[in-house]
Protein backbone atom coordinates (compact mmCIF):
# COMPACT_ATOMS: atom_id res chain seq x y z
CA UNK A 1 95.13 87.18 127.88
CA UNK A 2 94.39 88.03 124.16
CA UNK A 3 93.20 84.41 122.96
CA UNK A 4 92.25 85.15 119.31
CA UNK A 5 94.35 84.50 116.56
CA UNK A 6 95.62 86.70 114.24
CA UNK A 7 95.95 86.20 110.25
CA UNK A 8 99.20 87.99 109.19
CA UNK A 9 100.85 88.87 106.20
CA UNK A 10 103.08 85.42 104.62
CA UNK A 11 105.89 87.72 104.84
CA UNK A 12 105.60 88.67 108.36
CA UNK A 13 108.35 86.03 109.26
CA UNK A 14 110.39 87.59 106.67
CA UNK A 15 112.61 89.99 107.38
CA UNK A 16 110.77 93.08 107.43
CA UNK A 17 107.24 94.40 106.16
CA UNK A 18 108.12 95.89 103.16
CA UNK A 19 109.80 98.94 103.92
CA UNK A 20 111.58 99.35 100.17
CA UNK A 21 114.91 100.81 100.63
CA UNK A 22 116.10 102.67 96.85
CA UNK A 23 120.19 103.59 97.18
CA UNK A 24 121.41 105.92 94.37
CA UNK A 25 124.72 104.59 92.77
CA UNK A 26 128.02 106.60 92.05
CA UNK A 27 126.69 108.26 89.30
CA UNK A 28 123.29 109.55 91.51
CA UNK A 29 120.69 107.46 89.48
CA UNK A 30 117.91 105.36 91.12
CA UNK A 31 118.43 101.71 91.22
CA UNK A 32 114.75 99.61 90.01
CA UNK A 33 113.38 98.79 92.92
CA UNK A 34 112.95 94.70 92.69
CA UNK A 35 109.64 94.79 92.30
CA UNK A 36 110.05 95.99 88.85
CA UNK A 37 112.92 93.47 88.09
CA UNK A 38 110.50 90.69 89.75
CA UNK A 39 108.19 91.87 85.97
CA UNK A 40 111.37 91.06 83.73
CA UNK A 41 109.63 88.40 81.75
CA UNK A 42 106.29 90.54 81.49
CA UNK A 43 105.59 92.92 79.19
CA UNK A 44 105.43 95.58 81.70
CA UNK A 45 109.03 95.69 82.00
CA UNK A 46 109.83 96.52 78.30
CA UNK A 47 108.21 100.01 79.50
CA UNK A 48 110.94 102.58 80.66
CA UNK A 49 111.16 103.05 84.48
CA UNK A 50 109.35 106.44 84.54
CA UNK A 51 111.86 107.04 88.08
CA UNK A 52 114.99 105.70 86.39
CA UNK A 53 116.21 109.24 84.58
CA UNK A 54 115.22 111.29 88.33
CA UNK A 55 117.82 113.02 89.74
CA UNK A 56 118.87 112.39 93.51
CA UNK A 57 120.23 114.33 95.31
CA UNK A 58 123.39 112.67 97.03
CA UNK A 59 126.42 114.00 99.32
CA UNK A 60 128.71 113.24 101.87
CA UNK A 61 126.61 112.62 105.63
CA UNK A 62 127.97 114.47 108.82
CA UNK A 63 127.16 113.52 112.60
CA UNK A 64 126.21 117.48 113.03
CA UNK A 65 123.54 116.73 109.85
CA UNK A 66 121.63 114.29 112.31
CA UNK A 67 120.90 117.36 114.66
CA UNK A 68 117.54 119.29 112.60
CA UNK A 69 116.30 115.39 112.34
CA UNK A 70 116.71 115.29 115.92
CA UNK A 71 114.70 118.31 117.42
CA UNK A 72 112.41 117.55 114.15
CA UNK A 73 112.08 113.92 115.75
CA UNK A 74 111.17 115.13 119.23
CA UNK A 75 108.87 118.22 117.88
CA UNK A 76 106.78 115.46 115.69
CA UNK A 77 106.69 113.18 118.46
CA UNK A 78 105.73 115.34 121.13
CA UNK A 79 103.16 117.86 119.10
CA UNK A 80 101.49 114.08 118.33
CA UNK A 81 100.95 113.01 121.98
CA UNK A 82 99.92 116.43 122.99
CA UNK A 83 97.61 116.55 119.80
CA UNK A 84 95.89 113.93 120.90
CA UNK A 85 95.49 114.20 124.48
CA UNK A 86 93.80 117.29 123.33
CA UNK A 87 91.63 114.75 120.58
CA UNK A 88 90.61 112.25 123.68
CA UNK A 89 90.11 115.47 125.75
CA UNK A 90 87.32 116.95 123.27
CA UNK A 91 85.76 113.64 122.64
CA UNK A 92 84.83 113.19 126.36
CA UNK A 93 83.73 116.69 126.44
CA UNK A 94 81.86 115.98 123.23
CA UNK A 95 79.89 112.85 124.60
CA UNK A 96 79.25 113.94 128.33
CA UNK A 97 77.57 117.26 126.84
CA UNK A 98 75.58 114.45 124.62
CA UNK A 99 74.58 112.75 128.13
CA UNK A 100 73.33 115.91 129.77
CA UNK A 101 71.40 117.27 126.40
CA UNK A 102 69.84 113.88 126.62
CA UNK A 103 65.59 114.59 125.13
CA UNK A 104 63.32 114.00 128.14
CA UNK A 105 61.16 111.81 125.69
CA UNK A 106 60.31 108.91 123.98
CA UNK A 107 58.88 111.19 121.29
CA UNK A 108 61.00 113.85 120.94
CA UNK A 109 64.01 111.83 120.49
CA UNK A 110 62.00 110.23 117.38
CA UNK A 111 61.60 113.84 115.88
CA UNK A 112 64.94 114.64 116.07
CA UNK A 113 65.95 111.57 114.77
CA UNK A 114 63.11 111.90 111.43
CA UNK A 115 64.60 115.41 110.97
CA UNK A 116 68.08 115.01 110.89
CA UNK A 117 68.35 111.39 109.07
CA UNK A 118 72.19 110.95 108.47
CA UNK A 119 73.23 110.13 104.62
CA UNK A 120 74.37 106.59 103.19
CA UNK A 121 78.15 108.41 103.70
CA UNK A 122 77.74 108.91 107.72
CA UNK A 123 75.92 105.98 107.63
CA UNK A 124 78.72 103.68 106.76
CA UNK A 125 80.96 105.53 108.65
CA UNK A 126 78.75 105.15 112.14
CA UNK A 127 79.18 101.37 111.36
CA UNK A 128 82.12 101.55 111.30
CA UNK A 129 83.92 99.90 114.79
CA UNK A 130 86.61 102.47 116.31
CA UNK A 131 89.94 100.01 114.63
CA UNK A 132 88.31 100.82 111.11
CA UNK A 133 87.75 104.65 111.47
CA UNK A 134 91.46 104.84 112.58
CA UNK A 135 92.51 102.60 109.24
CA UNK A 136 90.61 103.95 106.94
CA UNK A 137 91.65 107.72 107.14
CA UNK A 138 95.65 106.08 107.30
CA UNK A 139 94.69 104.18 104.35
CA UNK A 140 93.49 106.96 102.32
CA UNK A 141 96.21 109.36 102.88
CA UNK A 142 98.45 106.22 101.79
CA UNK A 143 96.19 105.77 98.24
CA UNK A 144 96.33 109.46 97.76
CA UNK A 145 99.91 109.23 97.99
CA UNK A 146 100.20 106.43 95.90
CA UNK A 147 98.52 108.06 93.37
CA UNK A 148 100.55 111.20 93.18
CA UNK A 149 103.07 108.81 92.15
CA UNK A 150 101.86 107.47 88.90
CA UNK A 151 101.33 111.67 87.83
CA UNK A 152 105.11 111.76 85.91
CA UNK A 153 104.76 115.86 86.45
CA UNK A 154 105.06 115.34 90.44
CA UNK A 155 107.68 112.64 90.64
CA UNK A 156 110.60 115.02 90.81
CA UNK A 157 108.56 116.34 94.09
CA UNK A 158 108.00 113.13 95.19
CA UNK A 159 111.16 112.31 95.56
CA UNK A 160 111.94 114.84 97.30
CA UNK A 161 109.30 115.65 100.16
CA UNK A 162 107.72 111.51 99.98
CA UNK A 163 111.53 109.41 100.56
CA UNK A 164 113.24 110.18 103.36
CA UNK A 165 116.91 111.05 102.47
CA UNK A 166 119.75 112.74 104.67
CA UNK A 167 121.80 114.25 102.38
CA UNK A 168 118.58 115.21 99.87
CA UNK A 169 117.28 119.02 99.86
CA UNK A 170 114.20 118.67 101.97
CA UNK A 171 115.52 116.62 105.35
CA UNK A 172 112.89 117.01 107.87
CA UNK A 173 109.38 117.06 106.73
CA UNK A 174 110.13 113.53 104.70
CA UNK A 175 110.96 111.89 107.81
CA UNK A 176 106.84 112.24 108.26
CA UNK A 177 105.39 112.02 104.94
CA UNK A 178 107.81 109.33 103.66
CA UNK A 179 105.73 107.04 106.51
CA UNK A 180 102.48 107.30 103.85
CA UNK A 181 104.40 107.18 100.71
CA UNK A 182 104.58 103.40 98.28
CA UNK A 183 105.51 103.27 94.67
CA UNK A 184 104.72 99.91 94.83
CA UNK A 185 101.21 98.55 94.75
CA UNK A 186 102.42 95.09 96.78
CA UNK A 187 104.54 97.42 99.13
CA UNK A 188 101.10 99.10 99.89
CA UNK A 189 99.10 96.51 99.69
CA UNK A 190 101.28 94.25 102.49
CA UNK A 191 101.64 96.74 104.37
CA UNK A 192 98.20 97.79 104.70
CA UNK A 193 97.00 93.98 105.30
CA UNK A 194 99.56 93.90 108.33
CA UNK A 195 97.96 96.73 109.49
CA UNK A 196 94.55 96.30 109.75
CA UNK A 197 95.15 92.75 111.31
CA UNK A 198 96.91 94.01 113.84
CA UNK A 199 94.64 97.02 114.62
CA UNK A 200 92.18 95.73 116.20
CA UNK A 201 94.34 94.42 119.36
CA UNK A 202 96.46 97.70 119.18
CA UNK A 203 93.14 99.75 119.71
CA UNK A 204 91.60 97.46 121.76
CA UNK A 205 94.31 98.07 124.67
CA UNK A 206 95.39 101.49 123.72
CA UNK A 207 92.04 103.43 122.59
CA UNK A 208 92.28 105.53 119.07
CA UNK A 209 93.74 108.35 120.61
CA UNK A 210 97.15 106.81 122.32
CA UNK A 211 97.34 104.71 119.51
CA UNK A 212 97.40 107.38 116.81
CA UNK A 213 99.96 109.22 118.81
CA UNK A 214 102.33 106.05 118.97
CA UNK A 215 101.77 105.55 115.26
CA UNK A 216 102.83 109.32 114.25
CA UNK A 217 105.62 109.25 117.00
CA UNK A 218 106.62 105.57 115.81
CA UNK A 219 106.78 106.67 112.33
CA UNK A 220 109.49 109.94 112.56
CA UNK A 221 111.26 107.97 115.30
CA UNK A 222 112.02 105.05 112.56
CA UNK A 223 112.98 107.55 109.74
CA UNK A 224 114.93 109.16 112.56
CA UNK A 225 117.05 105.54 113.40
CA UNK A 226 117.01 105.07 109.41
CA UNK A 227 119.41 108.30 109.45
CA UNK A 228 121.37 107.69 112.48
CA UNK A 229 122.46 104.21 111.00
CA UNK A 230 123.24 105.77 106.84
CA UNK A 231 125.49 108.45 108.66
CA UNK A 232 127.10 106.36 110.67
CA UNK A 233 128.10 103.85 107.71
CA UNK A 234 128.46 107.49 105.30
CA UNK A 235 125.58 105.22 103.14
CA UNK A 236 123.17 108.22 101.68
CA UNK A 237 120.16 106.48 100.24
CA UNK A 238 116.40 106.80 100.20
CA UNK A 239 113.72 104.90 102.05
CA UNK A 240 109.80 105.09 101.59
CA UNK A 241 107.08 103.13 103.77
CA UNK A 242 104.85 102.87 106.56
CA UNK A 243 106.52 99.29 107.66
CA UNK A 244 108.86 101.60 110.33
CA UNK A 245 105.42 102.54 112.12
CA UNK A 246 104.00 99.31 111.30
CA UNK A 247 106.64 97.57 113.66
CA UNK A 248 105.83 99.81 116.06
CA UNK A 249 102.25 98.57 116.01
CA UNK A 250 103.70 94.75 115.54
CA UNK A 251 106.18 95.00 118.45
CA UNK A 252 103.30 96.28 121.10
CA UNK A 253 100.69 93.97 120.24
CA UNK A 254 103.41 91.17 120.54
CA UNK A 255 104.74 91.94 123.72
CA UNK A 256 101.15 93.28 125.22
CA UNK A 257 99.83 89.53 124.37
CA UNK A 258 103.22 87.35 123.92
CA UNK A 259 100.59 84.25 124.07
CA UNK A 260 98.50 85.37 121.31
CA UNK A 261 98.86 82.90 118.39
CA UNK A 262 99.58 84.29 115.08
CA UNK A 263 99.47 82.41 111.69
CA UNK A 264 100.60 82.65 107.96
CA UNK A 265 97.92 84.10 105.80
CA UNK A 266 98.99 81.05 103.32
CA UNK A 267 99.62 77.83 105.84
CA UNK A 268 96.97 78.63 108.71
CA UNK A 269 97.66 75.20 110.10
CA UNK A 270 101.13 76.75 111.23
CA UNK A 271 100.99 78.66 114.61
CA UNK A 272 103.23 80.41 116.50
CA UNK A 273 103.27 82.56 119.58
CA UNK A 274 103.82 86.29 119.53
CA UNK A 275 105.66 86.90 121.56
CA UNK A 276 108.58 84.30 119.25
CA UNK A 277 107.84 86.07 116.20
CA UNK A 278 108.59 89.58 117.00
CA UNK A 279 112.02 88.54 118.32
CA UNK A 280 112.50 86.41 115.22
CA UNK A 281 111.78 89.13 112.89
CA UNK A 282 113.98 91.76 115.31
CA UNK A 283 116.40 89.36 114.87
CA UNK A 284 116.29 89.29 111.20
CA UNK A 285 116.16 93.45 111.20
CA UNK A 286 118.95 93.06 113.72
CA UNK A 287 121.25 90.98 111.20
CA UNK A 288 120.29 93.19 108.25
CA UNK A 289 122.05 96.05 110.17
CA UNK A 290 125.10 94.33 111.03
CA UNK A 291 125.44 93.02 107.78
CA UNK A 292 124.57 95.85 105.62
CA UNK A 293 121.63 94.03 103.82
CA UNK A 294 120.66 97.13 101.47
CA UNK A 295 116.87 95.99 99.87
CA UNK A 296 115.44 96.83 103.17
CA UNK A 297 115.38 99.46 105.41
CA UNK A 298 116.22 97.13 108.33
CA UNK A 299 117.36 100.29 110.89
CA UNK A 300 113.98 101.94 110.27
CA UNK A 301 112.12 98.65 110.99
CA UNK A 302 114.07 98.24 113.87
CA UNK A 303 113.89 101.45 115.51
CA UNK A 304 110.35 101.21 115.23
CA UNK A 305 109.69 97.68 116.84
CA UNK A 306 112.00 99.52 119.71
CA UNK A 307 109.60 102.01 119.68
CA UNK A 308 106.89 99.87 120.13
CA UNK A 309 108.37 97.80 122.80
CA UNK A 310 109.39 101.08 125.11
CA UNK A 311 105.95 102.40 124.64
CA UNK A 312 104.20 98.66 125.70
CA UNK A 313 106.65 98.61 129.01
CA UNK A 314 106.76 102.35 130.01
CA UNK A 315 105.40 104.83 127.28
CA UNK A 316 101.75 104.60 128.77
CA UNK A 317 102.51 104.62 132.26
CA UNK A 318 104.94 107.34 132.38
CA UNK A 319 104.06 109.53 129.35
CA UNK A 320 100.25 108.87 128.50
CA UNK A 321 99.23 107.98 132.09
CA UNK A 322 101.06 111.52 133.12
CA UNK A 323 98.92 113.78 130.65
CA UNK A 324 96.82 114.93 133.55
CA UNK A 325 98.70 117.90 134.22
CA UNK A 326 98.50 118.48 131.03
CA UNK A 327 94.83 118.50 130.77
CA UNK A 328 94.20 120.45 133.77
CA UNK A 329 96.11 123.30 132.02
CA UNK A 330 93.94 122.76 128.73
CA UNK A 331 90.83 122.60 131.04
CA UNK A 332 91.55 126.34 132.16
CA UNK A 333 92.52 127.59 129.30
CA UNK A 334 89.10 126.51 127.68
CA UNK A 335 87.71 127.60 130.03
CA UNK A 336 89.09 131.28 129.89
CA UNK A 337 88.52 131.29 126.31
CA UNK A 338 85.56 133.16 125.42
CA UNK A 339 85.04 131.51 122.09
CA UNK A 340 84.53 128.40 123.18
């Protein structure tokens, strides 16, 4: 059983992780997100809200609109388990082609090694254990796309291909990029935190290549439960953040090692056991839906720690731990490739 315990975000045991939830009123503008209300006695907030003046595009939602997310949902998720059985697949190939290439010396080896000295870049990233060379390339695509954010020019696209929104122009391909997209530097900065903590565990029973596919899957399949739950209350609105995928990761590690204590970053001397906390914080997602709480996504967080759950109690023994077949067929067809 996993014994070690886990630091996690003080807001953990609040309702979700931070998945910012903006909802255009009547009149299609953006409402402030809090964090920028939170800033009312700075001086920050006398600036103008460079996202206040966007136009959003809002309409009436429709059942038969939830179908494209749908078949987008189950393309995404199944082109990112296939992707990378086909990663783990090359890898192996990759290091048993290492084994047999092995130099039959002492000396050699120390040759090869004095001509081909790796830079300070490859360097760090050999040092790197296999948790951090996941989280590092998720955490980079998330700065990038925090950046694009501050460029005023590219809101307007922003908006429309980085916050998922059912009635907005662009439906499907948001559902996916929306998972790497904060405005706000604490959204991104909690959410990143909860992440890497909870990493380690994740990879440690999964491997990088399973767990990369339930993160990609995980993060569609939340955007995809955030829609299902605005059409069925006719509530358009946008959403933004990884915390959807982030349950995902949350709900598995809590229900792979229900024993494991977790802790407040803040009051370490306070411990509880996993396996409590997700169903506290489900709960909390859980009320949020029935209630209609509106500054979180609570449907997308929910969907995901679903997600997570499914994939902990069947997703690797009757999708990942079926992937031979798979690989047999990728085997031959290698093999009957010329090029390769």
């Amino acid at each position: 059983m996993f014994s070690r315990t886990l630091n996690v975000s003080a807001n953990i045991c609040k309702p979700p992780l931070f998945n910012q939830v903006w909802l255009p009123p009547k009149n299609g503008r953006l409402i402030r997100n809090s964090f920028h209300n939170s800033k009312r006695g700075s001086r920050q907030a006398l600036k103008p809200d460079p996202l206040e003046n966007l136009h959003i595009e809002t309409g009436p939602l429709h059942a038969k609109g939830l179908v494209k997310p749908l078949i987008f949902t189950v393309g995404v998720s199944a082109a990112s388990l296939l992707g990378c059985v086909i990663w783990e697949y090359e890898n192996l190939r990759v290091h048993a082609s290492s084994l047999l290439r092995r130099p039959g010396t002492w000396l050699t080896a120390q040759q090869k090694k004095s001509k081909s000295e790796p830079g300070p870049l490859k360097k760090w990233w050999n040092s790197l254990r296999d948790n951090e060379k996941v989280f590092y390339p998720i955490l980079a695509a998330n700065l990038l796309v925090f950046g694009a954010w501050r460029i005023r020019a590219l809101q307007p696209f922003m908006v429309k291909y980085f916050c998922s929104n059912p009635s907005g122009g662009a439906v499907c391909l948001p559902m996916v990029l929306s998972t790497f997209s904060h405005y706000s530097p604490l959204h991104l900065a909690a959410n990143m935190y909860v992440l890497y903590s909870f990493m380690p565990a994740a990879l440690s029973s999964m491997g990088k290549e399973q767990f990369t596919a339930m993160y990609l899957s995980a993060g569609v399949i939340s955007s995809f439960a955030s829609f299902l739950y605005k059409v069925m209350l006719n509530q358009p609105g946008l959403s933004l953040g990884a915390s959807g995928a982030i349950m995902s990761v949350l709900s598995y590690v809590c229900m792979q090692y229900p024993d494991t204590k977790l802790s407040i970053i803040f009051l370490p001397m306070y411990t509880f056991a996993a396996g409590s906390a997700i169903k506290v914080i489900m709960g909390i997602d859980l009320a949020g839906v029935v209630l209609g709480w509106k500054f979180f996504d609570h449907a997308a967080h929910l969907g995901g720690a679903i997600f997570g759950i499914i994939w902990c109690q069947w997703g690797y023994s009757h999708v990942w731990g079926n992937r031979d077949k798979f690989l047999q067929y990728y085997h031959h067809f290698r093999k009957s490739d010329p090029g390769r």
